[in-house]
PDB file of N, CA and C in Angstrom:
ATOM      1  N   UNK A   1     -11.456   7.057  25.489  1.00  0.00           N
ATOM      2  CA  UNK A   1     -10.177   7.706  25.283  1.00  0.00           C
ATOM      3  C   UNK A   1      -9.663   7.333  23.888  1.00  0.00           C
ATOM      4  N   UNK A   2      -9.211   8.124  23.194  1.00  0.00           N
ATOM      5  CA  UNK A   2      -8.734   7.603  21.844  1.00  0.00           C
ATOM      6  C   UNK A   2      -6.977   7.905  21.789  1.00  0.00           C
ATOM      7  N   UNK A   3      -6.170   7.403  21.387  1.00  0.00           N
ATOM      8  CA  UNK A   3      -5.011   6.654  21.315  1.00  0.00           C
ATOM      9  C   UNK A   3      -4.175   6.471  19.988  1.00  0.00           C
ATOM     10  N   UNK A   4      -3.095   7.305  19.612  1.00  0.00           N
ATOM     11  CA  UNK A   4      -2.322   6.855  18.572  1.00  0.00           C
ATOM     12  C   UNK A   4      -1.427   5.695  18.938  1.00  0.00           C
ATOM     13  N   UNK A   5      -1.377   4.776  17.241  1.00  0.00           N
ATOM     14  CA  UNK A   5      -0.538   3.945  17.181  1.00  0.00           C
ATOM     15  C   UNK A   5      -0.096   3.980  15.570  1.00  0.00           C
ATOM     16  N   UNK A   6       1.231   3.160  15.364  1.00  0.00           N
ATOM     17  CA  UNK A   6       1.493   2.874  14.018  1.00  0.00           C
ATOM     18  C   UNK A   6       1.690   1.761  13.855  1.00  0.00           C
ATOM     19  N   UNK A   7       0.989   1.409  12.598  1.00  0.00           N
ATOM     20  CA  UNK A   7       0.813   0.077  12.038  1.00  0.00           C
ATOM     21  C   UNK A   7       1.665  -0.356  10.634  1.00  0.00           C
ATOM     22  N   UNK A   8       2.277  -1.365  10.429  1.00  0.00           N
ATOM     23  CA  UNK A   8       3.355  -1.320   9.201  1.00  0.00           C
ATOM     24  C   UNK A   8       1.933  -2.791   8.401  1.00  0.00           C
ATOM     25  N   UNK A   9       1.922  -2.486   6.989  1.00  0.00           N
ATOM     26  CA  UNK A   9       1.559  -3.143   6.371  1.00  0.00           C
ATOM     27  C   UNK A   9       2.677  -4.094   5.520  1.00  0.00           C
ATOM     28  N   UNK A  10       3.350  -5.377   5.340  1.00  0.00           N
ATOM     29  CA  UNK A  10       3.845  -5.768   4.271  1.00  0.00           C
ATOM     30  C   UNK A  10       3.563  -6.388   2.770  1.00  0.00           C
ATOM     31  N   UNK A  11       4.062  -5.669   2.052  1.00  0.00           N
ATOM     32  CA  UNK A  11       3.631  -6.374   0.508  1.00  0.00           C
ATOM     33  C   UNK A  11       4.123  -7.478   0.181  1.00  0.00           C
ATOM     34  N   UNK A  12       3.710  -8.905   0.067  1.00  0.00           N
ATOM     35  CA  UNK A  12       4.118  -9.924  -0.879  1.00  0.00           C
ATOM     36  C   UNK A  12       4.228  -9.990  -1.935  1.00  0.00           C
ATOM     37  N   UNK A  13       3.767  -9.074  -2.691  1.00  0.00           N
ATOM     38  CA  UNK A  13       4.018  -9.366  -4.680  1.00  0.00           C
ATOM     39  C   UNK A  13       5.151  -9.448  -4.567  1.00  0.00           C
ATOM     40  N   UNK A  14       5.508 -10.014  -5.722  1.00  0.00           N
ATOM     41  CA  UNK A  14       7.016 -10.170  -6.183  1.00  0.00           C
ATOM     42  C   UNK A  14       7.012  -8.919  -7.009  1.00  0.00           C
ATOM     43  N   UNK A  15       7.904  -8.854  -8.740  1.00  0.00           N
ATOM     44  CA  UNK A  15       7.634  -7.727  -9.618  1.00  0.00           C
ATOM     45  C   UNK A  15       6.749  -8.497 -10.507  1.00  0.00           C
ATOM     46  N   UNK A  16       6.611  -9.506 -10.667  1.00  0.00           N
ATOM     47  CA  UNK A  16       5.808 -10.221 -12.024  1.00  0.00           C
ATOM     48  C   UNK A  16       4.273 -10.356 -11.354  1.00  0.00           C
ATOM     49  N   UNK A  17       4.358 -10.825 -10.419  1.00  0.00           N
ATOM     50  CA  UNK A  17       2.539 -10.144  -9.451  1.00  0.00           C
ATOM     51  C   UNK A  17       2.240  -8.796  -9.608  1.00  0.00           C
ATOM     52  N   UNK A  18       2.780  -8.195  -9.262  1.00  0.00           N
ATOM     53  CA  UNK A  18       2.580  -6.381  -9.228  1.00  0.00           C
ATOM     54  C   UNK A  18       2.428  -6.183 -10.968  1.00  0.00           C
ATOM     55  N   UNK A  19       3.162  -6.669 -11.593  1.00  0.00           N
ATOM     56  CA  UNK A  19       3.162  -6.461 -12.791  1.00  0.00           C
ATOM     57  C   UNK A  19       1.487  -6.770 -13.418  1.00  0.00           C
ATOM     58  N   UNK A  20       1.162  -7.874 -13.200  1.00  0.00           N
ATOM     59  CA  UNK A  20       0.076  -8.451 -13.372  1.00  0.00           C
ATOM     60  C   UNK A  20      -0.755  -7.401 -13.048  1.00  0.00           C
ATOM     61  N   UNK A  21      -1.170  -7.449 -11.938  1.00  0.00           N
ATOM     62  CA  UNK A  21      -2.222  -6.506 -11.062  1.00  0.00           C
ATOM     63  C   UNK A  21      -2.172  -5.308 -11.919  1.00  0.00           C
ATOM     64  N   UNK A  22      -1.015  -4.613 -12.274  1.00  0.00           N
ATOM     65  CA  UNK A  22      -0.972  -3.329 -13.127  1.00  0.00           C
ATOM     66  C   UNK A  22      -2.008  -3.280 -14.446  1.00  0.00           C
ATOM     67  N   UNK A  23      -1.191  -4.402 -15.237  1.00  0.00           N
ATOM     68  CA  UNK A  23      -1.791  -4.747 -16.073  1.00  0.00           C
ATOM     69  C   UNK A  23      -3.254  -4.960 -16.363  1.00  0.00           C
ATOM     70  N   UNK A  24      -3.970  -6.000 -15.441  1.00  0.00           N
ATOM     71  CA  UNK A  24      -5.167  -5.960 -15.338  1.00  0.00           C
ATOM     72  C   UNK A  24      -6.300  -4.320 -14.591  1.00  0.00           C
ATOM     73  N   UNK A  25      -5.469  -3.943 -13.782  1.00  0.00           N
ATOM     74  CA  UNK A  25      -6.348  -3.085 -13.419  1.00  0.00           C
ATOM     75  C   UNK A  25      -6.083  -1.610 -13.178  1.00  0.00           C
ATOM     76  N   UNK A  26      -5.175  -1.084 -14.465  1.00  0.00           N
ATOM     77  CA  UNK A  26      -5.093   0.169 -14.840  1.00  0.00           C
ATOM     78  C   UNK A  26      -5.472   0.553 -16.286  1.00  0.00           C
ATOM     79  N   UNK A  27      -6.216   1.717 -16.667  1.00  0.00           N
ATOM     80  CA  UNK A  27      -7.031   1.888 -18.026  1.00  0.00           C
ATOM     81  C   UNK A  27      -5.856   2.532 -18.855  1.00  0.00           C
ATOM     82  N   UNK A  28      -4.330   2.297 -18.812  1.00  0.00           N
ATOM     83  CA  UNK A  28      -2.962   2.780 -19.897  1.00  0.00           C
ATOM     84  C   UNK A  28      -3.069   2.204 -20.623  1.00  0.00           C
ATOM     85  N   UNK A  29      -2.732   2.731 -21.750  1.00  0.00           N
ATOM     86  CA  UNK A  29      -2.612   1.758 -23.076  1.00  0.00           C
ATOM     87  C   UNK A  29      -0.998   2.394 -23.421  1.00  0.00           C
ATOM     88  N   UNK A  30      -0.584   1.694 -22.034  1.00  0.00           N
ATOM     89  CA  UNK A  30       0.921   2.156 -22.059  1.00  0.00           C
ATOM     90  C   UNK A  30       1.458   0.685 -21.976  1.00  0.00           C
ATOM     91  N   UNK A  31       2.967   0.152 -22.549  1.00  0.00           N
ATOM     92  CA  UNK A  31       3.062  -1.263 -22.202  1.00  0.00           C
ATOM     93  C   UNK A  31       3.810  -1.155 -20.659  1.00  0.00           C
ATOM     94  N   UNK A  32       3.695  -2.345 -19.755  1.00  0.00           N
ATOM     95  CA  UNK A  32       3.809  -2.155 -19.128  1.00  0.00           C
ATOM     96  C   UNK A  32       5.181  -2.944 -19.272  1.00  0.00           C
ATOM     97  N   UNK A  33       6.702  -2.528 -19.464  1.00  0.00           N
ATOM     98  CA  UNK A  33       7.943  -3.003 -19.596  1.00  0.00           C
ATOM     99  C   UNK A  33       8.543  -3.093 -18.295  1.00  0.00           C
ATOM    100  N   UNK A  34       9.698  -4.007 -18.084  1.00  0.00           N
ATOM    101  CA  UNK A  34      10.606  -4.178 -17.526  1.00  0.00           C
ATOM    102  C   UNK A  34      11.756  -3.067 -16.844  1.00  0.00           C
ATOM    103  N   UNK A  35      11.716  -2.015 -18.009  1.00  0.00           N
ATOM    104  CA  UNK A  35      12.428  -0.669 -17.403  1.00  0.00           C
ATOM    105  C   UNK A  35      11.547  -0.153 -16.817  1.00  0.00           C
ATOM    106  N   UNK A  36       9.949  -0.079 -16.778  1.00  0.00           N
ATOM    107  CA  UNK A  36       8.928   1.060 -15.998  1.00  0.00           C
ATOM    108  C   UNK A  36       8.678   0.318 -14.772  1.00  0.00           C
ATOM    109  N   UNK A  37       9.065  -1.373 -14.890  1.00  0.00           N
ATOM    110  CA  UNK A  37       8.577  -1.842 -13.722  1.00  0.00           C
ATOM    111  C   UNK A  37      10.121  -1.695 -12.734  1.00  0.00           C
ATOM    112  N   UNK A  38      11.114  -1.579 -13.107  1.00  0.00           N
ATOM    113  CA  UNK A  38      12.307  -1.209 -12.164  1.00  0.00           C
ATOM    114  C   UNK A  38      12.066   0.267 -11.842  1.00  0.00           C
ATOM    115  N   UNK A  39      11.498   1.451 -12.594  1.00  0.00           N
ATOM    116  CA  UNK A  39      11.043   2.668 -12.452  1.00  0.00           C
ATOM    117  C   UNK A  39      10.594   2.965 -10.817  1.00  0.00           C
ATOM    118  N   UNK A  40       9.408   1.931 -11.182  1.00  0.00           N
ATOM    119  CA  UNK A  40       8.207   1.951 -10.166  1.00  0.00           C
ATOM    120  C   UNK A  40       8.599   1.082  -9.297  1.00  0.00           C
ATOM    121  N   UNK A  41       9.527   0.342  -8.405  1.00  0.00           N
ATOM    122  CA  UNK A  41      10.203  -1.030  -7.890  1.00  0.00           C
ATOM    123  C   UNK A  41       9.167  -1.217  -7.217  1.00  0.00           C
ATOM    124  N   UNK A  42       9.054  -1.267  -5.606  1.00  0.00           N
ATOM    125  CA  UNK A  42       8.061  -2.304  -5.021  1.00  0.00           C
ATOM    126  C   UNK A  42       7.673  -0.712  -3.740  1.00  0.00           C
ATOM    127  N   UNK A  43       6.615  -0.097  -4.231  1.00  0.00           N
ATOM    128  CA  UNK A  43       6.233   1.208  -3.474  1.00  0.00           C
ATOM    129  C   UNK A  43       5.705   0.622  -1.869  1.00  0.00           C
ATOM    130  N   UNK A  44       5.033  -0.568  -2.180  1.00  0.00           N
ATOM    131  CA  UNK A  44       4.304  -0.975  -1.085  1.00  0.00           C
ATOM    132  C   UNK A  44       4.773  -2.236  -0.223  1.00  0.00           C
ATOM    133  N   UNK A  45       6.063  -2.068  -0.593  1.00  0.00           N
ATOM    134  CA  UNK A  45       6.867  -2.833   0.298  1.00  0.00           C
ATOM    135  C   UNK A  45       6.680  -2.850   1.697  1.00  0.00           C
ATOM    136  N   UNK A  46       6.618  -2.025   2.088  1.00  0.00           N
ATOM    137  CA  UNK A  46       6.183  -2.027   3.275  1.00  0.00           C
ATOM    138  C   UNK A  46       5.572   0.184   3.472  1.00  0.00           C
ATOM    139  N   UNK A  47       4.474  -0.163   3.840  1.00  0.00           N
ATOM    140  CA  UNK A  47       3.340   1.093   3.999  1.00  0.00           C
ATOM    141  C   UNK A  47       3.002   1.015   5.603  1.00  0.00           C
ATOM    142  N   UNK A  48       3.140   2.410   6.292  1.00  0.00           N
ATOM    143  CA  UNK A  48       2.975   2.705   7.525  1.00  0.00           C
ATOM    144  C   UNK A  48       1.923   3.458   7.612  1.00  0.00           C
ATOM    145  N   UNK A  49       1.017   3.346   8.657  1.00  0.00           N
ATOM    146  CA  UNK A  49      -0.522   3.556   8.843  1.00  0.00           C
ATOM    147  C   UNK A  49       0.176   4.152  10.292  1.00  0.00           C
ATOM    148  N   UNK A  50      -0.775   5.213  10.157  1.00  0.00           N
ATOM    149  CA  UNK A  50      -0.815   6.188  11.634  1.00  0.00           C
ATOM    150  C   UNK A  50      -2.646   5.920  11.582  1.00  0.00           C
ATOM    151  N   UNK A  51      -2.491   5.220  12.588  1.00  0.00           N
ATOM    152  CA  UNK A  51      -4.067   5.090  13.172  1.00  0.00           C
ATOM    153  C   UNK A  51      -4.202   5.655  14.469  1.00  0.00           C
ATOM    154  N   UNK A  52      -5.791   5.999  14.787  1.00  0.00           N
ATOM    155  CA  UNK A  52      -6.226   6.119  16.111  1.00  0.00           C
ATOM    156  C   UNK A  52      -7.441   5.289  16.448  1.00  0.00           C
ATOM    157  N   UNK A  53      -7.037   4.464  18.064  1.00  0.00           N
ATOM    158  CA  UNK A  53      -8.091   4.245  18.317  1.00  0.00           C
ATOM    159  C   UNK A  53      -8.777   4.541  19.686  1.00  0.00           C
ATOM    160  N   UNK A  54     -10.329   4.155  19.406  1.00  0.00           N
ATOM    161  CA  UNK A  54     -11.102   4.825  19.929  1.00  0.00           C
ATOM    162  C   UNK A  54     -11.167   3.555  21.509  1.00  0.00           C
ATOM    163  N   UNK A  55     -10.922   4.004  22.372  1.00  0.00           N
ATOM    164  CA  UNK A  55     -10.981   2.294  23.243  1.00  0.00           C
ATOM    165  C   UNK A  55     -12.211   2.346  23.836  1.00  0.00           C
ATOM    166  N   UNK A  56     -13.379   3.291  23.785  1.00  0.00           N
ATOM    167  CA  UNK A  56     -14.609   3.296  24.101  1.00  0.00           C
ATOM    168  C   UNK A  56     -15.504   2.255  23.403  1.00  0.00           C
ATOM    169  N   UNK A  57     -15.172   2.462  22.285  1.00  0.00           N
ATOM    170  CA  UNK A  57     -16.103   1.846  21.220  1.00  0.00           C
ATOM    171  C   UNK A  57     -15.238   0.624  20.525  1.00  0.00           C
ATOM    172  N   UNK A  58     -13.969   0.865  20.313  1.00  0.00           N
ATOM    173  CA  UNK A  58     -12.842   0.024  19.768  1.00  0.00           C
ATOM    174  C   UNK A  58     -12.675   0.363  18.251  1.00  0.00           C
ATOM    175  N   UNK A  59     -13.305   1.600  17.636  1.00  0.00           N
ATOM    176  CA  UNK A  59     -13.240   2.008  16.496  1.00  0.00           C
ATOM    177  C   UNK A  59     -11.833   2.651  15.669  1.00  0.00           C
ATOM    178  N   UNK A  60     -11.425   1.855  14.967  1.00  0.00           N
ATOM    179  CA  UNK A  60      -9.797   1.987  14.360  1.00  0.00           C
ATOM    180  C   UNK A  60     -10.015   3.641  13.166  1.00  0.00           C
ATOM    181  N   UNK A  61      -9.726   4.490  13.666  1.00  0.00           N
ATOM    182  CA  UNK A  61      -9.977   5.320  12.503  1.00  0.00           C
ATOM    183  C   UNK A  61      -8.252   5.769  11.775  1.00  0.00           C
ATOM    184  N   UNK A  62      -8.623   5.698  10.050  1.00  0.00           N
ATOM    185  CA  UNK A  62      -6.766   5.984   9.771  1.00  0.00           C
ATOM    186  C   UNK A  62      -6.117   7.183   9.665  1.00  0.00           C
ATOM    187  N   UNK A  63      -5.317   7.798  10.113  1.00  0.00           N
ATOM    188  CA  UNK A  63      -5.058   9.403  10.015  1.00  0.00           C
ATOM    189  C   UNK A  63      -4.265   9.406   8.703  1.00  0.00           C
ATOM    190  N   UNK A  64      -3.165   8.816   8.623  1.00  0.00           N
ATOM    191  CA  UNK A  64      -2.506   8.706   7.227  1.00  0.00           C
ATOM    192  C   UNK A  64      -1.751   7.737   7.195  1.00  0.00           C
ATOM    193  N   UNK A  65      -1.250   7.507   5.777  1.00  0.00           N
ATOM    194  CA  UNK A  65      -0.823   6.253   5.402  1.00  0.00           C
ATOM    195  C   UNK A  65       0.571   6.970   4.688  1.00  0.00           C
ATOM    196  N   UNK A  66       1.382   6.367   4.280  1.00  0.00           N
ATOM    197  CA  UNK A  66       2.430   6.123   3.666  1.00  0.00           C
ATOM    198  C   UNK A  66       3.909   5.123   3.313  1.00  0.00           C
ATOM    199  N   UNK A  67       4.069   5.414   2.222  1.00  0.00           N
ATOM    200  CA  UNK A  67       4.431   4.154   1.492  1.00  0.00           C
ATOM    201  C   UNK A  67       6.093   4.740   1.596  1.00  0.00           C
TER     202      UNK A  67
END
């Protein structure tokens, strides 16, 4: 039988973590400032997952996500 549920993910970065992470692992040769990081505040603060699962097998499949 397969089965919806929703799942909440929480983010720990602060803005100077997130900042980091940006920094290192986006290809902009944009700076990454203080006004773009209040722009962009904390998207993944908390992200909700609509999953289904499968209770035959126990297989988690994700239908959608959002932030």
């Amino acid at each position: 039988m397969k089965t919806r549920f929703t799942y909440y993910l929480h983010d720990g970065y602060n803005s100077m973590e997130f900042k980091e992470l940006l920094e290192e692992q986006t290809d902009l040769d944009v700076e990454i400032t203080d006004e773009l990081m209040q722009k962009i505040g904390r998207p993944f603060y908390e992200v909700t997952l609509i999953c289904e699962l499968d209770t035959e097998t126990g297989a988690v499949t994700l239908l959608e996500a959002n932030l």
